[in-house]
PDB file of N, CA and C in Angstrom:
ATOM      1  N   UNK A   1     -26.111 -37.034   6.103  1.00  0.00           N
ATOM      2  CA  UNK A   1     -26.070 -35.611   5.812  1.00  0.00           C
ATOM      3  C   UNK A   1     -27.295 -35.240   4.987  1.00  0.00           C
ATOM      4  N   UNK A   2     -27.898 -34.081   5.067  1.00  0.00           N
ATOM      5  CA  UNK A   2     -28.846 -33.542   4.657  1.00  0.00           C
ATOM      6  C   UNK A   2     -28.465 -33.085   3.185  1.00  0.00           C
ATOM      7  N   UNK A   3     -29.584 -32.928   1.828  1.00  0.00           N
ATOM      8  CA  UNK A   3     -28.605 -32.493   0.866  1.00  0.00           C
ATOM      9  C   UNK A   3     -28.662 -30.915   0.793  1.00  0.00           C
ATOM     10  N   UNK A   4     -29.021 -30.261   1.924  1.00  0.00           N
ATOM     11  CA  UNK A   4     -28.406 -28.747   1.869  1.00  0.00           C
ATOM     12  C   UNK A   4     -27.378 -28.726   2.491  1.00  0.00           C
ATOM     13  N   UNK A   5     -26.736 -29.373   3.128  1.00  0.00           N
ATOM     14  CA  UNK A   5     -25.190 -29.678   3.755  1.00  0.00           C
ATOM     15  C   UNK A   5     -24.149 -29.814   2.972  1.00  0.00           C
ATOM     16  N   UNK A   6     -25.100 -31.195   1.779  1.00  0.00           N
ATOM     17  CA  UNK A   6     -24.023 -31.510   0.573  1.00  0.00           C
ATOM     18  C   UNK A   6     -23.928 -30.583  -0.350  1.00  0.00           C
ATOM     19  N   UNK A   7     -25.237 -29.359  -0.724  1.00  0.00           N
ATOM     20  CA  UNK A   7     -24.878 -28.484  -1.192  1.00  0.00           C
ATOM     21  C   UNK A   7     -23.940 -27.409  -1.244  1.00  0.00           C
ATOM     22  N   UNK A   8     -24.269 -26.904   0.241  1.00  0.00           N
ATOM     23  CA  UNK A   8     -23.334 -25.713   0.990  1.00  0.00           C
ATOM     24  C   UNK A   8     -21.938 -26.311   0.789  1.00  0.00           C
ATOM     25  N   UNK A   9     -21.552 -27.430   1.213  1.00  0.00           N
ATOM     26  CA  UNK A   9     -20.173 -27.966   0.899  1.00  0.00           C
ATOM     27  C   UNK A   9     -19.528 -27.857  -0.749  1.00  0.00           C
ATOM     28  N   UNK A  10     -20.170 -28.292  -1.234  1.00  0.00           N
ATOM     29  CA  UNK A  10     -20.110 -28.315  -2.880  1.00  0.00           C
ATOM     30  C   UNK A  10     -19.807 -26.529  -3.474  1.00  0.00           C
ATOM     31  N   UNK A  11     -20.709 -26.131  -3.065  1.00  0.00           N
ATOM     32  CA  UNK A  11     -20.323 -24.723  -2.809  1.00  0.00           C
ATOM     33  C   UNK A  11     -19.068 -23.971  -2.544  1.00  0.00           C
ATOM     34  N   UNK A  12     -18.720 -24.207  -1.254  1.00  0.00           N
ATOM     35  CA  UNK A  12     -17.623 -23.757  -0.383  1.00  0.00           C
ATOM     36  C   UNK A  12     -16.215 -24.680  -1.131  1.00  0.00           C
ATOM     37  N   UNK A  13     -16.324 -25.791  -2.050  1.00  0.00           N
ATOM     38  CA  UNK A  13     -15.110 -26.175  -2.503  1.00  0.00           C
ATOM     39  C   UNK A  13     -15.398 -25.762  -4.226  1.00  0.00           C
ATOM     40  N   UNK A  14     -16.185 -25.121  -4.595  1.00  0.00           N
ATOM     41  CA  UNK A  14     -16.001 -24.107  -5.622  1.00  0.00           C
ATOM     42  C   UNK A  14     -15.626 -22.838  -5.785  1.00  0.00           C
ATOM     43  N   UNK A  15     -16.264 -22.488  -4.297  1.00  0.00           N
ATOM     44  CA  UNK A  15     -15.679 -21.019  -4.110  1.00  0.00           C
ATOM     45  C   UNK A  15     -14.394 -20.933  -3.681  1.00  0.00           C
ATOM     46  N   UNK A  16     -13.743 -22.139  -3.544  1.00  0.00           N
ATOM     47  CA  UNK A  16     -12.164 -22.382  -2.624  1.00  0.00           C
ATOM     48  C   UNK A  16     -11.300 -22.231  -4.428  1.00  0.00           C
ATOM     49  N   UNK A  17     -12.159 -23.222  -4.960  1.00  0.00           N
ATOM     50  CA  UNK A  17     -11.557 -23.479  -6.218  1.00  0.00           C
ATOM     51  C   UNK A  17     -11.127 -21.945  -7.402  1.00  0.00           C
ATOM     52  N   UNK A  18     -12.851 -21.008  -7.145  1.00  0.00           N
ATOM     53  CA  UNK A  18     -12.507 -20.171  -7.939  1.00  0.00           C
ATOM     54  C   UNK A  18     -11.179 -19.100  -7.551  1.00  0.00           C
ATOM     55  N   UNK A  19     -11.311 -18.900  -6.025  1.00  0.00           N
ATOM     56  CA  UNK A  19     -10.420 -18.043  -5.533  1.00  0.00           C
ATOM     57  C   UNK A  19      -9.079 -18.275  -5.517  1.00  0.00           C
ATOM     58  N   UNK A  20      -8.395 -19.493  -5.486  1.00  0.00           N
ATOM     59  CA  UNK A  20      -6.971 -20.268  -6.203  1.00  0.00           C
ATOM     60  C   UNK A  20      -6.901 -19.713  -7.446  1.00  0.00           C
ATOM     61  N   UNK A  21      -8.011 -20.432  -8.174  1.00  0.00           N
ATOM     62  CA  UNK A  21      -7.659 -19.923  -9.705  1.00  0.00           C
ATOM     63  C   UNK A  21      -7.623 -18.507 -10.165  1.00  0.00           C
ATOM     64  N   UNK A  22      -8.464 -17.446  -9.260  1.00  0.00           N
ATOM     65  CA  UNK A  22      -8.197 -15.846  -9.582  1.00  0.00           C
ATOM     66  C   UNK A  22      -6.929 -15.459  -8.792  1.00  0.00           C
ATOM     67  N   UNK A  23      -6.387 -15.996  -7.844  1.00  0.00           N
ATOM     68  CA  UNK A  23      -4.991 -15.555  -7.323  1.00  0.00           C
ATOM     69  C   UNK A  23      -3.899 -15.909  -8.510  1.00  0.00           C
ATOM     70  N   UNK A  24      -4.021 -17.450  -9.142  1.00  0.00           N
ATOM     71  CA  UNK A  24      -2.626 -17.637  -9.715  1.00  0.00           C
ATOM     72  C   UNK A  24      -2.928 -16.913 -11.185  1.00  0.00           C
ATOM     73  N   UNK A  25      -4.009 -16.459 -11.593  1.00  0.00           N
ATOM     74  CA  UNK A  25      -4.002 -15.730 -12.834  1.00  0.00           C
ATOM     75  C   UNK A  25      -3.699 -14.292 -12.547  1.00  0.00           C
ATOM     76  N   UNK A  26      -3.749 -13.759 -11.293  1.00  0.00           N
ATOM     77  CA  UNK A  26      -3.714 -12.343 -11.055  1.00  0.00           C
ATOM     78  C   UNK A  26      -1.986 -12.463 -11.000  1.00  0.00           C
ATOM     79  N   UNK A  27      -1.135 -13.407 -10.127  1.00  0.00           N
ATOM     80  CA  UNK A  27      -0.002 -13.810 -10.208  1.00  0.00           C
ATOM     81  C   UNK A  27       0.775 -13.671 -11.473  1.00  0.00           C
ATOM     82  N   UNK A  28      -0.187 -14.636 -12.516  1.00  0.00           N
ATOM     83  CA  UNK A  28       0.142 -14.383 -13.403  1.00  0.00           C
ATOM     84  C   UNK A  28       0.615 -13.105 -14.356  1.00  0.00           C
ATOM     85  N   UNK A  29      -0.570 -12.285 -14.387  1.00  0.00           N
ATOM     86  CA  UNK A  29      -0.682 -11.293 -15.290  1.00  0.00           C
ATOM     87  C   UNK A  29       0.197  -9.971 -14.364  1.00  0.00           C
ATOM     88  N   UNK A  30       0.174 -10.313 -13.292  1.00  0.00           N
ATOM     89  CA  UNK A  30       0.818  -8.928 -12.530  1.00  0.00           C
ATOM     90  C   UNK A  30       1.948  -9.807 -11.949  1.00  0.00           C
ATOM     91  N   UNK A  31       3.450  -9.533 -12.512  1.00  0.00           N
ATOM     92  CA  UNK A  31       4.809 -10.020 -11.901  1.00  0.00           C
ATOM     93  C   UNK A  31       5.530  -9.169 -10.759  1.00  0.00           C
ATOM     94  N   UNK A  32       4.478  -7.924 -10.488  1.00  0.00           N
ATOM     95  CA  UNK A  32       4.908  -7.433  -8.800  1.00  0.00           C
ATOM     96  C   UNK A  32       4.175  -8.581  -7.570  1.00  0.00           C
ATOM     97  N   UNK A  33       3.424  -9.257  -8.503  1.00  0.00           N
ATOM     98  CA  UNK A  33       2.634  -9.940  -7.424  1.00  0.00           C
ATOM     99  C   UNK A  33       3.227 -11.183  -6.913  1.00  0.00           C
ATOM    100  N   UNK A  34       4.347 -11.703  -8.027  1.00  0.00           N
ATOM    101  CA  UNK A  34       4.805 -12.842  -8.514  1.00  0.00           C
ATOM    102  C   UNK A  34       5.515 -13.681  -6.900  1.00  0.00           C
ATOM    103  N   UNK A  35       5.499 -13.058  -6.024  1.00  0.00           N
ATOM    104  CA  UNK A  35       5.931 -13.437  -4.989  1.00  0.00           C
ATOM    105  C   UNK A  35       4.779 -14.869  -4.046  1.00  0.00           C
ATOM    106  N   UNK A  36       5.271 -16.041  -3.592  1.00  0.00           N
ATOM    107  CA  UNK A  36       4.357 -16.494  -3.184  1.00  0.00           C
ATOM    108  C   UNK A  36       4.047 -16.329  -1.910  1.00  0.00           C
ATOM    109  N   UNK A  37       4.679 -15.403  -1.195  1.00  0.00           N
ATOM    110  CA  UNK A  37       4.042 -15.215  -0.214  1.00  0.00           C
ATOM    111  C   UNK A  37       2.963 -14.099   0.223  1.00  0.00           C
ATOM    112  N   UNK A  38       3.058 -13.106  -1.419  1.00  0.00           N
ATOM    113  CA  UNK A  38       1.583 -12.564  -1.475  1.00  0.00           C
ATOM    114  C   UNK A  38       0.583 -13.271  -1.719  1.00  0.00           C
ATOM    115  N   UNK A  39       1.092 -14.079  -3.062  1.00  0.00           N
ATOM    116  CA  UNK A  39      -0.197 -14.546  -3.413  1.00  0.00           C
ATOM    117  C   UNK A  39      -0.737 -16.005  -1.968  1.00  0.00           C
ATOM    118  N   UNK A  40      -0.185 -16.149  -1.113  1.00  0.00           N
ATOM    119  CA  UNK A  40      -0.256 -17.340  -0.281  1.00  0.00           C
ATOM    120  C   UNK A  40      -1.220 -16.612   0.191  1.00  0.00           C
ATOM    121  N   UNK A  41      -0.931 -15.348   1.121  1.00  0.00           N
ATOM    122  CA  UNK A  41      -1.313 -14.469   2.234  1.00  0.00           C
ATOM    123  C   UNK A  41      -3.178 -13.987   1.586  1.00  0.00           C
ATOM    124  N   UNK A  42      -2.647 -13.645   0.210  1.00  0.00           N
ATOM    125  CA  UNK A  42      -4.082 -12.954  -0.610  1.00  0.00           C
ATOM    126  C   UNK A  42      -5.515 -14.323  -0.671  1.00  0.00           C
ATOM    127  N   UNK A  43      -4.541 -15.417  -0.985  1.00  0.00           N
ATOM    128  CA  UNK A  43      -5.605 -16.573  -0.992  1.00  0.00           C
ATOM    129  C   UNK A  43      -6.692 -16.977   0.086  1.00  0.00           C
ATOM    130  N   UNK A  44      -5.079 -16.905   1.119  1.00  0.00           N
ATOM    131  CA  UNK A  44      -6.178 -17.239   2.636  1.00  0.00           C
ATOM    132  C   UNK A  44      -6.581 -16.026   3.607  1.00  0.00           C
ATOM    133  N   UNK A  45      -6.492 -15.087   3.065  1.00  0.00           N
ATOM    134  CA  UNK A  45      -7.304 -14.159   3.480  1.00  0.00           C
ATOM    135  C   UNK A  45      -8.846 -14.261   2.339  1.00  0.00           C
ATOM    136  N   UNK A  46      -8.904 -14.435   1.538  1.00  0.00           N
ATOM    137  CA  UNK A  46     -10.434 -14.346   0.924  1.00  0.00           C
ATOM    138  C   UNK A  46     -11.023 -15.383   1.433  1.00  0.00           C
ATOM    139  N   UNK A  47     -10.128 -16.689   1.430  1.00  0.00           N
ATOM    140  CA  UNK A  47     -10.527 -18.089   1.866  1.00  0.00           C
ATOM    141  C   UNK A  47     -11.663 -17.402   3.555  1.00  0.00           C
ATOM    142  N   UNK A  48     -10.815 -17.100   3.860  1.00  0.00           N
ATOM    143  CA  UNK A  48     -11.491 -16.713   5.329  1.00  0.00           C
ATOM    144  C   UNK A  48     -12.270 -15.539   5.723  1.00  0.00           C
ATOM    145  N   UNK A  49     -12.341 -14.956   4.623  1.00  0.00           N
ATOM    146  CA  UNK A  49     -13.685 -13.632   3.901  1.00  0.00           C
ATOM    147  C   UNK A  49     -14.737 -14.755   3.862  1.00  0.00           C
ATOM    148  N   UNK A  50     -14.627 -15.463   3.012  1.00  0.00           N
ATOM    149  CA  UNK A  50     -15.780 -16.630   2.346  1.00  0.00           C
ATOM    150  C   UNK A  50     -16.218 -17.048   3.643  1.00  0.00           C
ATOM    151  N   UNK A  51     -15.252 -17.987   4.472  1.00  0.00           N
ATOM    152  CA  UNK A  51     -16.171 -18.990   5.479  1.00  0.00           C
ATOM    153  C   UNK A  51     -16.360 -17.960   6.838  1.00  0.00           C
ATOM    154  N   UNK A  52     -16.157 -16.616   7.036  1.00  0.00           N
ATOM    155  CA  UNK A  52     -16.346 -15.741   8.010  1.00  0.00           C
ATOM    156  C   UNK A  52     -18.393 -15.785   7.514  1.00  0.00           C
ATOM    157  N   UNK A  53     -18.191 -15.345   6.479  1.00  0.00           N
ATOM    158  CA  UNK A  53     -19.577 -15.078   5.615  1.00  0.00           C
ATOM    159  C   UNK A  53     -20.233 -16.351   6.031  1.00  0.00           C
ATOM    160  N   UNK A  54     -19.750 -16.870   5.435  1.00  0.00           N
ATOM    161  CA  UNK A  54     -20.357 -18.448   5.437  1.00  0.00           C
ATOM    162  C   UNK A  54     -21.119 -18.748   6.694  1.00  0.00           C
ATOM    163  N   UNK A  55     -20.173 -19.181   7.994  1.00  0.00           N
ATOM    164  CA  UNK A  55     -20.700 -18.929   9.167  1.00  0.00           C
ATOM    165  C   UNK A  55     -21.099 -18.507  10.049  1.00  0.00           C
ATOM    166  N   UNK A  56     -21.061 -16.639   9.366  1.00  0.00           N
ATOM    167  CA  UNK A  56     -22.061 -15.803   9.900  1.00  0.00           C
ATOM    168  C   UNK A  56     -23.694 -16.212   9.306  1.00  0.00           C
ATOM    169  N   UNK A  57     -23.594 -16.139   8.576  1.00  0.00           N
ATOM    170  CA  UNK A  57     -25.005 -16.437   7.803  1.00  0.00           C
ATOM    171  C   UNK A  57     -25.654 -17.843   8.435  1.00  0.00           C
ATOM    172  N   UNK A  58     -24.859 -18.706   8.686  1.00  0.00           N
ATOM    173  CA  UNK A  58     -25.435 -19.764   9.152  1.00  0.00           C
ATOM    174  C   UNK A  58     -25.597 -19.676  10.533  1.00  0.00           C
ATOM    175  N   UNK A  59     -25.121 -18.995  11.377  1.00  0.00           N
ATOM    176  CA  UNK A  59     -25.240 -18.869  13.193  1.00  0.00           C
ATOM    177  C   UNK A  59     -27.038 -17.539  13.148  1.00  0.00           C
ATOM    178  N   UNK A  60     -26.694 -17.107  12.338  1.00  0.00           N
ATOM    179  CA  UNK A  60     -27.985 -16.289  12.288  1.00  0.00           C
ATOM    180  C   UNK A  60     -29.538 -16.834  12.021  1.00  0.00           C
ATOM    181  N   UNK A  61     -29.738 -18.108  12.537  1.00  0.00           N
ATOM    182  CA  UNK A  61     -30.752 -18.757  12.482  1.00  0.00           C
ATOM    183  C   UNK A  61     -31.954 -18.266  13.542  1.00  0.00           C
TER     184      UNK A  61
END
């Protein structure tokens, strides 16, 4: 692997990481949210905001 591969990866499991951690604090602080099948639904929808981005940007070569 190339290390802009290992970068982009390193990346994409920080940005996985931050977006977990802003769902269960938003969970947190807001108890209408407290349901996990919002916060499930809210996660992997950004999750797939991110790598939509992700692999648009990269097919655009």
């Amino acid at each position: 692997m190339s290390v802009i591969t290992l970068l982009v990866a390193l990346l994409l499991i920080m940005v996985v990481l931050l977006t977990v951690c802003a769902v269960a604090y938003a969970v947190h602080r807001r108890p209408s949210l407290n349901g996990p099948v919002t916060a499930g639904i809210a996660t992997v929808a950004a999750l797939a905001a991110v790598f939509a981005a992700v692999l648009s940007a990269g097919g655009s070569r």
